[in-house]
PDB file of N, CA and C in Angstrom:
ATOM      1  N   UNK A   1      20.517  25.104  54.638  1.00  0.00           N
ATOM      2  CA  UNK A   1      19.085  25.110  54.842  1.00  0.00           C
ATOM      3  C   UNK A   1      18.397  24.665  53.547  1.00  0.00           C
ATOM      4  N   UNK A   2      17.742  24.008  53.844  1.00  0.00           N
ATOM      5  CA  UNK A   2      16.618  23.289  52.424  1.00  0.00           C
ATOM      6  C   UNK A   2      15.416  23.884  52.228  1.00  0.00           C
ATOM      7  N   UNK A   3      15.390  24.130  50.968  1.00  0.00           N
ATOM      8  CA  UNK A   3      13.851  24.600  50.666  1.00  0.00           C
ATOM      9  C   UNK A   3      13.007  23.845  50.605  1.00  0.00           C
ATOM     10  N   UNK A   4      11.639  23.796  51.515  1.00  0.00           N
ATOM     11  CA  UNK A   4      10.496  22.968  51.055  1.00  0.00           C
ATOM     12  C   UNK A   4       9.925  22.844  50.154  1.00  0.00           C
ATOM     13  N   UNK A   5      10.140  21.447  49.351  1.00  0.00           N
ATOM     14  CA  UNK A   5       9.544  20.825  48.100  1.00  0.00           C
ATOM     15  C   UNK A   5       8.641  20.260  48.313  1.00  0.00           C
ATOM     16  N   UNK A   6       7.922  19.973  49.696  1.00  0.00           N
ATOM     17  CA  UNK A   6       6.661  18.756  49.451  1.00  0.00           C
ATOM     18  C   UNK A   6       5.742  18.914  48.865  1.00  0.00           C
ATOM     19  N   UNK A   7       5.374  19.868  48.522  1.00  0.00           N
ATOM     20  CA  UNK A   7       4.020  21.029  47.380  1.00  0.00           C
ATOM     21  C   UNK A   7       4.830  20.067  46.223  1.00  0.00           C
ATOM     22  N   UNK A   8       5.678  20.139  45.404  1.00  0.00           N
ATOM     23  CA  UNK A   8       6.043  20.107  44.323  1.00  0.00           C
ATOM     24  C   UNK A   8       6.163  18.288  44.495  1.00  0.00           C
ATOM     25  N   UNK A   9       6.419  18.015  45.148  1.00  0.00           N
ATOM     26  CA  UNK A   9       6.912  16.186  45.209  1.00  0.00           C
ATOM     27  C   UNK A   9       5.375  15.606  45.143  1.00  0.00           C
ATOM     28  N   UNK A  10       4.183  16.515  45.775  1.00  0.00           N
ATOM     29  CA  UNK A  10       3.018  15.952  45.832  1.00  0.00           C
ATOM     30  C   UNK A  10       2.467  16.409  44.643  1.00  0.00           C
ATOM     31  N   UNK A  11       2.350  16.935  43.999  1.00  0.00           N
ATOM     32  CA  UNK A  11       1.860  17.633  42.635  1.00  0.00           C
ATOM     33  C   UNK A  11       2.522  16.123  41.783  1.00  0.00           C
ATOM     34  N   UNK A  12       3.655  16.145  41.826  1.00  0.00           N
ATOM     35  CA  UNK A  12       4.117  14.954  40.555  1.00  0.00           C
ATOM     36  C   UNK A  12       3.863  13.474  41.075  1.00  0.00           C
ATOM     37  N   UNK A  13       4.177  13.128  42.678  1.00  0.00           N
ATOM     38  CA  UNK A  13       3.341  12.031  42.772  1.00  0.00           C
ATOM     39  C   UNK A  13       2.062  11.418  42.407  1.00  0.00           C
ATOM     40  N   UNK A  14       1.152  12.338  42.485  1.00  0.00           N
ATOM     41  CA  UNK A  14      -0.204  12.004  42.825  1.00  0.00           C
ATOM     42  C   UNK A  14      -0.322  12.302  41.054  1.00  0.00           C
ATOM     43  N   UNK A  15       0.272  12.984  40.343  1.00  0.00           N
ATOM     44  CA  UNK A  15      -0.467  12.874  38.227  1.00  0.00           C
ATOM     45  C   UNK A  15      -0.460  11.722  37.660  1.00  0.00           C
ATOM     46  N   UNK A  16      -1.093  11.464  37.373  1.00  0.00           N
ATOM     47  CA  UNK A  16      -1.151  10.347  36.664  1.00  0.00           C
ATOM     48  C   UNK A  16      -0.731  10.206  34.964  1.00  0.00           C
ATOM     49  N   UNK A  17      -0.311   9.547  34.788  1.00  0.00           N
ATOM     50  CA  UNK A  17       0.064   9.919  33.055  1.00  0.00           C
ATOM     51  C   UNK A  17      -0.158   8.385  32.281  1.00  0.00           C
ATOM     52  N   UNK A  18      -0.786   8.137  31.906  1.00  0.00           N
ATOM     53  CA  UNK A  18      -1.293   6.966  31.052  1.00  0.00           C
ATOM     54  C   UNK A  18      -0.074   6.530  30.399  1.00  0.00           C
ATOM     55  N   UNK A  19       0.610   5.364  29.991  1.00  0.00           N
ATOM     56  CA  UNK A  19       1.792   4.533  29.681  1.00  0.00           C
ATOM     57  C   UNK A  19       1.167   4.844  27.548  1.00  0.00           C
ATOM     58  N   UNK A  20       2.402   4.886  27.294  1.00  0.00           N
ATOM     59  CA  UNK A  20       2.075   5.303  25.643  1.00  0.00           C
ATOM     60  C   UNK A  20       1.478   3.859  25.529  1.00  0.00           C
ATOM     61  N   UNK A  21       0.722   3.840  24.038  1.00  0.00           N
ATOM     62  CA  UNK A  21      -0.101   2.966  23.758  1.00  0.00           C
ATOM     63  C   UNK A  21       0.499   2.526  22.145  1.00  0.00           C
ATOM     64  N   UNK A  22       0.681   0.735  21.993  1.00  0.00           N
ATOM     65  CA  UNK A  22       1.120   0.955  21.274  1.00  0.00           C
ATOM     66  C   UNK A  22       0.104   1.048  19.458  1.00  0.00           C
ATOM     67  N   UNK A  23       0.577   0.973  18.075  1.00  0.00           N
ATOM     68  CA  UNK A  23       0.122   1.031  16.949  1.00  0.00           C
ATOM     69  C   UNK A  23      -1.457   0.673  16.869  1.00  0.00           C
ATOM     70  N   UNK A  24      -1.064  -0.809  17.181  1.00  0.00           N
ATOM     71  CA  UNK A  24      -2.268  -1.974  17.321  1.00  0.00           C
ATOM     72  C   UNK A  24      -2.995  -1.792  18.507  1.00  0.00           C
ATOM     73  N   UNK A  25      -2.610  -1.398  19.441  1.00  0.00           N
ATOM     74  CA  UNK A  25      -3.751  -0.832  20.519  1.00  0.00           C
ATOM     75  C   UNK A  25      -4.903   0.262  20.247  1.00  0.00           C
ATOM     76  N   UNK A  26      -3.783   1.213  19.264  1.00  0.00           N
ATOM     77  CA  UNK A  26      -4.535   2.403  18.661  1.00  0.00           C
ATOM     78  C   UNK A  26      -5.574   1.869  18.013  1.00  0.00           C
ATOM     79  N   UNK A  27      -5.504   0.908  17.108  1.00  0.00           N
ATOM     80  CA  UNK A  27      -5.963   0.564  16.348  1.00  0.00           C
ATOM     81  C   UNK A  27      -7.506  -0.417  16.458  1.00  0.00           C
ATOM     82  N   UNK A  28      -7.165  -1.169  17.694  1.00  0.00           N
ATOM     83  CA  UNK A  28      -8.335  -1.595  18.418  1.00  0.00           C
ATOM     84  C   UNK A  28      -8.578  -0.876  19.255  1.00  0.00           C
ATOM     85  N   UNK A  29      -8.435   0.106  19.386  1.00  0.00           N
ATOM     86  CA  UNK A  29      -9.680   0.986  20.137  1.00  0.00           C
ATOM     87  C   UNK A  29     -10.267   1.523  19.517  1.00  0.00           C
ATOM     88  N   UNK A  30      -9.944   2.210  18.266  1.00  0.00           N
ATOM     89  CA  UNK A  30     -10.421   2.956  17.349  1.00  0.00           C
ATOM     90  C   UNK A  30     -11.968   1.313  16.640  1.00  0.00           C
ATOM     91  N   UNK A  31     -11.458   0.886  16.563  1.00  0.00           N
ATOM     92  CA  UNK A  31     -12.277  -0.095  15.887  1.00  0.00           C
ATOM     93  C   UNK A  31     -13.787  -0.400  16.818  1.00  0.00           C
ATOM     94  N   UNK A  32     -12.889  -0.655  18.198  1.00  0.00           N
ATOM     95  CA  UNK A  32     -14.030  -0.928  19.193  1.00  0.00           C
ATOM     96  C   UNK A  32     -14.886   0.418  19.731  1.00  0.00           C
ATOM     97  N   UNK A  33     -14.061   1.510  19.442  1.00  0.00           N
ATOM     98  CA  UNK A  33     -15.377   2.399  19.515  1.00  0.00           C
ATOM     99  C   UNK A  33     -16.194   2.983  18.053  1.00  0.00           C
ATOM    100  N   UNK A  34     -16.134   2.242  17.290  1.00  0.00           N
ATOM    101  CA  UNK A  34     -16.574   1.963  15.655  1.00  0.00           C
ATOM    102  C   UNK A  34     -17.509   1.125  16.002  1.00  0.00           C
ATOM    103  N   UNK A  35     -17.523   0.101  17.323  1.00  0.00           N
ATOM    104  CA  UNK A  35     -18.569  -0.806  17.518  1.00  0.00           C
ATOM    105  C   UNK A  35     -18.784  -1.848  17.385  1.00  0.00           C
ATOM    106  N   UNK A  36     -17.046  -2.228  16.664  1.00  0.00           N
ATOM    107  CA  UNK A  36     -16.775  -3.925  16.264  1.00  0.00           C
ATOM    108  C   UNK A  36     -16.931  -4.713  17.586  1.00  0.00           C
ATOM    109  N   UNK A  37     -17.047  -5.779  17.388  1.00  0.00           N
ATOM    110  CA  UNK A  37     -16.920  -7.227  18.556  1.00  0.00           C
ATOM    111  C   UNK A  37     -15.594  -7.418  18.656  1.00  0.00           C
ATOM    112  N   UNK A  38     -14.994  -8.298  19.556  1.00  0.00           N
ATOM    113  CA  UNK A  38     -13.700  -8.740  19.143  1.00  0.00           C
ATOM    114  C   UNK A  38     -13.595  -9.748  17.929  1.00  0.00           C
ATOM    115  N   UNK A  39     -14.464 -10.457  17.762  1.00  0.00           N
ATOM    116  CA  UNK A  39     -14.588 -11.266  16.666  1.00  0.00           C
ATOM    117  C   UNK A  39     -14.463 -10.534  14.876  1.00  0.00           C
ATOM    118  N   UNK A  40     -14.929  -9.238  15.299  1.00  0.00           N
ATOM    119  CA  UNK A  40     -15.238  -8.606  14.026  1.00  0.00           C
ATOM    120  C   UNK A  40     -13.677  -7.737  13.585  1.00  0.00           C
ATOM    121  N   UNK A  41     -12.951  -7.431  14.916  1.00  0.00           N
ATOM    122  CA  UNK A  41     -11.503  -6.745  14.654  1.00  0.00           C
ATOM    123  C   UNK A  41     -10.553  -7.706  14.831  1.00  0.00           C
ATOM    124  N   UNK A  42     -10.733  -9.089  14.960  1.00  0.00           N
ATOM    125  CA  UNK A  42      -9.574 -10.008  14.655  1.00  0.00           C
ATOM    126  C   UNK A  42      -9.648 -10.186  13.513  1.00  0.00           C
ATOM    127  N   UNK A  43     -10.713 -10.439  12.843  1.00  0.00           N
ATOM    128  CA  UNK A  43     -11.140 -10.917  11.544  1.00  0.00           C
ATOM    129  C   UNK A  43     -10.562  -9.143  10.253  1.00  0.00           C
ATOM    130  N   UNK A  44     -11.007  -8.245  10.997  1.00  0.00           N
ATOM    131  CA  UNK A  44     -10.319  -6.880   9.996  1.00  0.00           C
ATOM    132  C   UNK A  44      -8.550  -6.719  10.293  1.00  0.00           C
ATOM    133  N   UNK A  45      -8.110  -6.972  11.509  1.00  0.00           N
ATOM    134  CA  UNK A  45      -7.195  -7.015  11.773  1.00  0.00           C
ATOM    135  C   UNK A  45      -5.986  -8.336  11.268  1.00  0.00           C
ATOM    136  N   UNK A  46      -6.583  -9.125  11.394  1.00  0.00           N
ATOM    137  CA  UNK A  46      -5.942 -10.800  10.914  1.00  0.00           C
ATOM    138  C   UNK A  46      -5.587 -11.395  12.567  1.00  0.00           C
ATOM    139  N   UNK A  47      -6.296 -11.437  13.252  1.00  0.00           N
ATOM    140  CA  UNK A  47      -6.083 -11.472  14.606  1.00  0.00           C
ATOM    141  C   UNK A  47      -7.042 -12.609  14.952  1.00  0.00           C
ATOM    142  N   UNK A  48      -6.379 -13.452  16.659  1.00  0.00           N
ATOM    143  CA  UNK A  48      -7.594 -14.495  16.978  1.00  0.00           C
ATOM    144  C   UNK A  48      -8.321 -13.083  17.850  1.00  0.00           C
ATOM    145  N   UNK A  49      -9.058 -13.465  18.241  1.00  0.00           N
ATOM    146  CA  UNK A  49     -10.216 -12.402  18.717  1.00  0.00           C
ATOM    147  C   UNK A  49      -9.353 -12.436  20.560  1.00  0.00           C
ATOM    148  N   UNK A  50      -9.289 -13.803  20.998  1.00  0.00           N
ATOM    149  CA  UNK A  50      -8.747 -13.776  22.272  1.00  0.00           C
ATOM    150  C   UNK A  50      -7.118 -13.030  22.077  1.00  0.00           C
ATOM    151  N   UNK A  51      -6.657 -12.468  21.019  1.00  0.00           N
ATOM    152  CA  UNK A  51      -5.398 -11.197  20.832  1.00  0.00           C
ATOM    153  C   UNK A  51      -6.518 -10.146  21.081  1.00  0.00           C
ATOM    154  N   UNK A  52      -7.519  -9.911  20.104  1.00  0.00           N
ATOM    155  CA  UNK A  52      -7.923  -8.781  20.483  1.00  0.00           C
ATOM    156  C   UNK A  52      -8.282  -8.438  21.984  1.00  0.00           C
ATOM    157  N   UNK A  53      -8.845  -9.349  22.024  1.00  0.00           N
ATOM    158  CA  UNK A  53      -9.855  -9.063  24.250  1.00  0.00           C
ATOM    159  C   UNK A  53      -8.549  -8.996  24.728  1.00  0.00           C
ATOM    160  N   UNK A  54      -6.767  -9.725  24.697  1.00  0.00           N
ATOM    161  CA  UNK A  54      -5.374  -8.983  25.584  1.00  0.00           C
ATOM    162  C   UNK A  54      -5.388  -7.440  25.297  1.00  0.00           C
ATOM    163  N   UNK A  55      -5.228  -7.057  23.972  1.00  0.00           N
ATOM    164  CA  UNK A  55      -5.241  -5.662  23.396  1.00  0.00           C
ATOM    165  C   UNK A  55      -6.040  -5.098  24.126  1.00  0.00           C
ATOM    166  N   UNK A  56      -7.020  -5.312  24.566  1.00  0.00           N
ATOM    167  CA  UNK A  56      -8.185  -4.756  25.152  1.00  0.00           C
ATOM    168  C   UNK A  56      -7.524  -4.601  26.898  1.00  0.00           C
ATOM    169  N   UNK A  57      -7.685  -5.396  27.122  1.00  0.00           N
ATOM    170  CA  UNK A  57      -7.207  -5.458  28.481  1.00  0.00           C
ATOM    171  C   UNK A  57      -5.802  -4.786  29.128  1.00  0.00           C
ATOM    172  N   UNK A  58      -4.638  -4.791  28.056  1.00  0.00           N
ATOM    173  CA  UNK A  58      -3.744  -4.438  28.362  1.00  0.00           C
ATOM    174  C   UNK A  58      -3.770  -2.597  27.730  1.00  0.00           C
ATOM    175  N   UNK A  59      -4.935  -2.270  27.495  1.00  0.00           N
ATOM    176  CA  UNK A  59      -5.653  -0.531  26.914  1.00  0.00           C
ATOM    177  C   UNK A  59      -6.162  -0.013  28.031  1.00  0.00           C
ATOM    178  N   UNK A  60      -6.635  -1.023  28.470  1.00  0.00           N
ATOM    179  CA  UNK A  60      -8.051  -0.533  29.961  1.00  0.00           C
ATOM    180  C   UNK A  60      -6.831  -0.259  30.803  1.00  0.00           C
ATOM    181  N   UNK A  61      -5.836  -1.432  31.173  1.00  0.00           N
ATOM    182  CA  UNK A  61      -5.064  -1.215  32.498  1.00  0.00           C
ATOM    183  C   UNK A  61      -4.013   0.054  32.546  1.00  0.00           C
ATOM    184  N   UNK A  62      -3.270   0.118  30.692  1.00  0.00           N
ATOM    185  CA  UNK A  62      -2.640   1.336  30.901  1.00  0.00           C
ATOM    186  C   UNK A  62      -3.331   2.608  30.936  1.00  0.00           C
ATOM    187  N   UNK A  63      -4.668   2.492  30.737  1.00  0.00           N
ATOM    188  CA  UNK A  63      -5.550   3.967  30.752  1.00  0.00           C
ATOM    189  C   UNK A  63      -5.908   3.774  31.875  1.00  0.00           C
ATOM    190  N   UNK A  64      -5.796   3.179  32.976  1.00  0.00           N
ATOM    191  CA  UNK A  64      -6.524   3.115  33.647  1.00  0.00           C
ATOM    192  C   UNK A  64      -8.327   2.938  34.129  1.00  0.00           C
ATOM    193  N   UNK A  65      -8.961   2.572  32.638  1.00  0.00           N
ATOM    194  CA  UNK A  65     -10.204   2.388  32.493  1.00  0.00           C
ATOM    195  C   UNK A  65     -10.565   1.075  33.588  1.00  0.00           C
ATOM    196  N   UNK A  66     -12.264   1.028  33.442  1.00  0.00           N
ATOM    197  CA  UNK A  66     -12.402  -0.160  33.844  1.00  0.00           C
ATOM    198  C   UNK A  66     -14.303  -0.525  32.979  1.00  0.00           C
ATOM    199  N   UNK A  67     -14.185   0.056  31.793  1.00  0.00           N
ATOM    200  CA  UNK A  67     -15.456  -0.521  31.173  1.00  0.00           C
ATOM    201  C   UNK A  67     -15.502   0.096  29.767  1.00  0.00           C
ATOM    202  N   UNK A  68     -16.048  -0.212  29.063  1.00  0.00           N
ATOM    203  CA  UNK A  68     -15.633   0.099  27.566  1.00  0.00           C
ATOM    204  C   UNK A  68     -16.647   1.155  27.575  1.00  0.00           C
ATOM    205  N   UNK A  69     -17.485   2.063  28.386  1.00  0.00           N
ATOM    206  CA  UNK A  69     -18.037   3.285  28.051  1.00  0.00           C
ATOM    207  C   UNK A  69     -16.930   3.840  28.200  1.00  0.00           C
ATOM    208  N   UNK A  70     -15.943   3.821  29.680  1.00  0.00           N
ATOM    209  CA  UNK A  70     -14.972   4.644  29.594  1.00  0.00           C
ATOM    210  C   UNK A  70     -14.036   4.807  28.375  1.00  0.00           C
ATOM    211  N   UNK A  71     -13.535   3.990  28.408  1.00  0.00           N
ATOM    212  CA  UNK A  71     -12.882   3.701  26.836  1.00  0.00           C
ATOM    213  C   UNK A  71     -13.500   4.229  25.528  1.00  0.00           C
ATOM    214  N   UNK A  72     -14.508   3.789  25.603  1.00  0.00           N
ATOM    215  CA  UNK A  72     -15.188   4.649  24.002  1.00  0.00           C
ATOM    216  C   UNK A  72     -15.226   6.619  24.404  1.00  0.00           C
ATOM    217  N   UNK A  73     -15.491   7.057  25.089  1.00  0.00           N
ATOM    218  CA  UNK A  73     -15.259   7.912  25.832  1.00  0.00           C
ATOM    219  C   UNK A  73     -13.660   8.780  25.305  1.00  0.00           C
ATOM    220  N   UNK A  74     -12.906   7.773  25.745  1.00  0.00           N
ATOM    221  CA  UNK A  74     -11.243   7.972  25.682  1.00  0.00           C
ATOM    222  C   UNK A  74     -10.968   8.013  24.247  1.00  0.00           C
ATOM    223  N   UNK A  75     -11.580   7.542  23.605  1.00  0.00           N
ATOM    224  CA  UNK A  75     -11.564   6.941  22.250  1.00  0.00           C
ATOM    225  C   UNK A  75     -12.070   8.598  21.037  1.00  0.00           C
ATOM    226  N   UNK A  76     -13.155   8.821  21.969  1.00  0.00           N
ATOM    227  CA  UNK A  76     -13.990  10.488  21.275  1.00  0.00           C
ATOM    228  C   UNK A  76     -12.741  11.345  21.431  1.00  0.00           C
ATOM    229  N   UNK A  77     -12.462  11.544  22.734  1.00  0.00           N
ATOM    230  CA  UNK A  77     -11.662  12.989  23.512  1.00  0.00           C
ATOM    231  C   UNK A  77     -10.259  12.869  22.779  1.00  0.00           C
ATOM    232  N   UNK A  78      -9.667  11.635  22.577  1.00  0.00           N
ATOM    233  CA  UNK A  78      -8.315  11.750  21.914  1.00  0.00           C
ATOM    234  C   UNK A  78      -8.426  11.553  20.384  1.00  0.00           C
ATOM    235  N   UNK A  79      -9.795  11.839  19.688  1.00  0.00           N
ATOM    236  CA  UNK A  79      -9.863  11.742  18.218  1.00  0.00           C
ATOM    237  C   UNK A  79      -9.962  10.598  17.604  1.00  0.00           C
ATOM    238  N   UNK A  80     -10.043   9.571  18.042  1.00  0.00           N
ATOM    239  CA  UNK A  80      -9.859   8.160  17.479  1.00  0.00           C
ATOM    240  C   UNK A  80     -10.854   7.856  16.802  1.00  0.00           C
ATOM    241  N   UNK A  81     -12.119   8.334  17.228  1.00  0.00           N
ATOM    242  CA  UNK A  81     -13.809   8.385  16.323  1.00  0.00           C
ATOM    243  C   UNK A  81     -13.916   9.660  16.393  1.00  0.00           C
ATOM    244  N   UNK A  82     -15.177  10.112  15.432  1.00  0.00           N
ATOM    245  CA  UNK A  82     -15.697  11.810  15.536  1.00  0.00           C
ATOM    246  C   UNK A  82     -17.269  10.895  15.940  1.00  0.00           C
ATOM    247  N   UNK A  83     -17.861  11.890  16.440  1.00  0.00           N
ATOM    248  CA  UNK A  83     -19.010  11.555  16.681  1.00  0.00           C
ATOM    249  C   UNK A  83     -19.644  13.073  16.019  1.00  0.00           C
ATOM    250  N   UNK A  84     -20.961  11.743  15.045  1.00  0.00           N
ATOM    251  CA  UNK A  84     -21.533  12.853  13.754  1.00  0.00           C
ATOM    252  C   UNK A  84     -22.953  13.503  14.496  1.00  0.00           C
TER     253      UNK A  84
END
């Protein structure tokens, strides 16, 4: 006889867990919720700006964001800026 798991199979299906992020991702987000352009964190970074807007894009999709309030947002709650 089997014990019913579907409580427990639906609990871990349905969480969501954001894909780790890597150095340089950290790093342009932190920047872009500092308020840089992409132009302004390729140029601090040594980057073409169209690297930065992938960085960007490939941040939103593993966070699942879809607008850079969210993101700046994501950016406060996990410490990346303090807001004074």
């Amino acid at each position: 006889m089997r014990a019913d798991t579907s409580d427990q199979k639906s609990a871990v299906s349905t969480e969501w867990l954001p894909r780790a992020l890597t150095k340089r991702e950290k790093e342009v987000i932190q920047l872009i919720a500092e308020g840089l352009k992409s132009r302004e964190i390729a140029e601090k970074l040594n980057l073409s700006a169209k690297t930065v807007d992938t960085h960007r894009a490939h941040i939103m999709d593993k966070l699942g964001l879809t607008n850079i309030a969210q993101l700046i947002c994501y950016a406060i709650q996990k410490g990346f800026v303090t807001v004074d």
